[in-house]
Protein backbone atom coordinates (compact mmCIF):
# COMPACT_ATOMS: atom_id res chain seq x y z
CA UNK A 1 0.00 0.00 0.00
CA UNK A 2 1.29 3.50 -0.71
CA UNK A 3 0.60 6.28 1.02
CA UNK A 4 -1.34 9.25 -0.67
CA UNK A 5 0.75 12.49 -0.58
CA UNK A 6 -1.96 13.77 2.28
CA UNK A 7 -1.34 10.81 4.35
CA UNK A 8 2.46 11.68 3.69
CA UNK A 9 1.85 14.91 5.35
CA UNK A 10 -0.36 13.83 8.38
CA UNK A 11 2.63 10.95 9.05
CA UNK A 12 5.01 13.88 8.98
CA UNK A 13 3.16 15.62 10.96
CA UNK A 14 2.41 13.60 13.82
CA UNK A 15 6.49 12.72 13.87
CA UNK A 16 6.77 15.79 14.61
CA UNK A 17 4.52 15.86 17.55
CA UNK A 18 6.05 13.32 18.25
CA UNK A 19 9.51 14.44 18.46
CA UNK A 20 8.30 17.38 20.40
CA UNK A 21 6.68 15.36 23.06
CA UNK A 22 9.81 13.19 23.43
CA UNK A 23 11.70 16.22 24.06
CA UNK A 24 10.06 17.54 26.93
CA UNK A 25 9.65 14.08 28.46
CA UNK A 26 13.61 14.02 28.17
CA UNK A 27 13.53 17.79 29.62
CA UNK A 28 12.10 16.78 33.00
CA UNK A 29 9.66 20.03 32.98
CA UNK A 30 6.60 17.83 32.85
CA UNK A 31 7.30 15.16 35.06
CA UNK A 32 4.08 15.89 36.82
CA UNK A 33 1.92 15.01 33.85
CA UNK A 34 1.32 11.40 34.01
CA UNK A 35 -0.61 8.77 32.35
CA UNK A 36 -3.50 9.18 34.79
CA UNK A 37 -3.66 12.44 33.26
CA UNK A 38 -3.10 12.62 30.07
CA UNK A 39 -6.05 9.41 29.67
CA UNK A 40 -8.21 11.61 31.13
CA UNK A 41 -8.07 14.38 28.32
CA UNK A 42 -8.00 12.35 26.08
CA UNK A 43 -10.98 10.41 27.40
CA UNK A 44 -12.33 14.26 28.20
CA UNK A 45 -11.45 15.32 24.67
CA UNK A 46 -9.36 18.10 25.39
CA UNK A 47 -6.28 16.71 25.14
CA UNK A 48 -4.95 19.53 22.92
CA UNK A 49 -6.23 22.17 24.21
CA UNK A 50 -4.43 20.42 27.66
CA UNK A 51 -0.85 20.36 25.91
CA UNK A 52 -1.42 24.03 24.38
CA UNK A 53 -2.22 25.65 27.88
CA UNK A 54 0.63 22.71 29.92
CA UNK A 55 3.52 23.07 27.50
CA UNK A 56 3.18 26.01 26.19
CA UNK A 57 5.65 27.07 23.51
CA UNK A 58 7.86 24.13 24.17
CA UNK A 59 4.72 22.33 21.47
CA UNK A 60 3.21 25.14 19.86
CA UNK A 61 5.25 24.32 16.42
CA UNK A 62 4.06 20.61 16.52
CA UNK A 63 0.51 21.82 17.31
CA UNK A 64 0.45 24.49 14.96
CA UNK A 65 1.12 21.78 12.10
CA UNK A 66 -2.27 20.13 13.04
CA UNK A 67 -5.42 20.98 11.34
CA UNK A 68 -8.69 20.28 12.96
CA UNK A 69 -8.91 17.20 11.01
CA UNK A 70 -5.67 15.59 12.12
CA UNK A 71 -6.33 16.77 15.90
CA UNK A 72 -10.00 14.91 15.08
CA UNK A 73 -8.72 12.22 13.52
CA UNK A 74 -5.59 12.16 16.28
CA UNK A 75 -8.26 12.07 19.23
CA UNK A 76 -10.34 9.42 17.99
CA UNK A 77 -7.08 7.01 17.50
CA UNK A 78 -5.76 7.73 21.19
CA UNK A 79 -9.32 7.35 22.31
CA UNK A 80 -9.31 3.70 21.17
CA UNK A 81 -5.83 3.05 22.17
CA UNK A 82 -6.71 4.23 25.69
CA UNK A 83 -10.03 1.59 25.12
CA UNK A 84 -8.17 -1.23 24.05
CA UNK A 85 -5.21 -1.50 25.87
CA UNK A 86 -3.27 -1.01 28.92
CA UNK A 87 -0.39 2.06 29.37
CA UNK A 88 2.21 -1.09 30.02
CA UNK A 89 1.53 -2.62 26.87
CA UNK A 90 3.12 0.72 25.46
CA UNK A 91 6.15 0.56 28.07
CA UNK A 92 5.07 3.30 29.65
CA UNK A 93 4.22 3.12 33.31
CA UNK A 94 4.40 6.79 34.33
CA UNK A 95 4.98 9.54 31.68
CA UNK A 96 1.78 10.93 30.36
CA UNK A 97 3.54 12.24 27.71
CA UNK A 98 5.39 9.84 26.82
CA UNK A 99 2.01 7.35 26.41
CA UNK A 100 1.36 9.85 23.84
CA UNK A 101 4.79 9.13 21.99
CA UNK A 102 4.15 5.96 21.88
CA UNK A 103 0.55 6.75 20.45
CA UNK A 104 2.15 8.20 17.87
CA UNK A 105 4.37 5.54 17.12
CA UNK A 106 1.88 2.89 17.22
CA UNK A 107 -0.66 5.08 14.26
CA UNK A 108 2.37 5.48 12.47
CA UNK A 109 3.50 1.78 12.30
CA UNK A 110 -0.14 1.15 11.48
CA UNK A 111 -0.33 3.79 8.79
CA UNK A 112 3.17 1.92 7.24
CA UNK A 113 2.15 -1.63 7.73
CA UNK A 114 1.68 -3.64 4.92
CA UNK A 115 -1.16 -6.23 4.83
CA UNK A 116 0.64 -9.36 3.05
CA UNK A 117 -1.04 -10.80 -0.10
């Protein structure tokens, strides 16, 4: 399967995000914001909105690169992640933000994966 050139772009996009998140798990800032948290916004639905206001211009690029439709389509992916399986499953025990890394990782793998013939 090959990616459409918009699908290119969204992929991009959320490695960024990505990236971004990773570096302010690495920073130490946000050490407060755990998994606890971060499943509740994202059950809540204002998970953005919650990294905008939290972290500030240390995301604002990676956000910025969003439209409404990848923050929609973003959402509803972490929603059933959070559904289906267990923060361990990811490797992540504690970091809120990095459950959302791994998120990331995980739609992007998907997004890549090819189904064999």
């Amino acid at each position: 399967m090959f990616l459409t050139s918009e699908q290119q772009i969204e992929t991009g996009r959320w490695a960024v995000l990505a990236t971004h998140l990773n570096g302010e798990v690495d920073s130490g800032k946000y050490d407060h914001i755990d998994t606890t948290v971060v499943l509740k916004h994202v059950n809540d639905g204002d998970v953005f909105e919650f990294l905008a206001t939290e972290l500030g211009k240390d995301v604002e690029y990676a956000l910025a690169k969003l439209t409404d439709v990848h923050r929609h389509k973003l959402l509803h992916h972490w929603r059933t992640m959070a559904e289906a399986y267990e923060t361990y499953q990811f490797h992540v025990r504690r970091s809120g933000l990095a459950l959302l890394v791994a998120y990331l990782l995980g739609q992007i793998a998907v997004h890549h994966a090819q189904i064999p013939k």
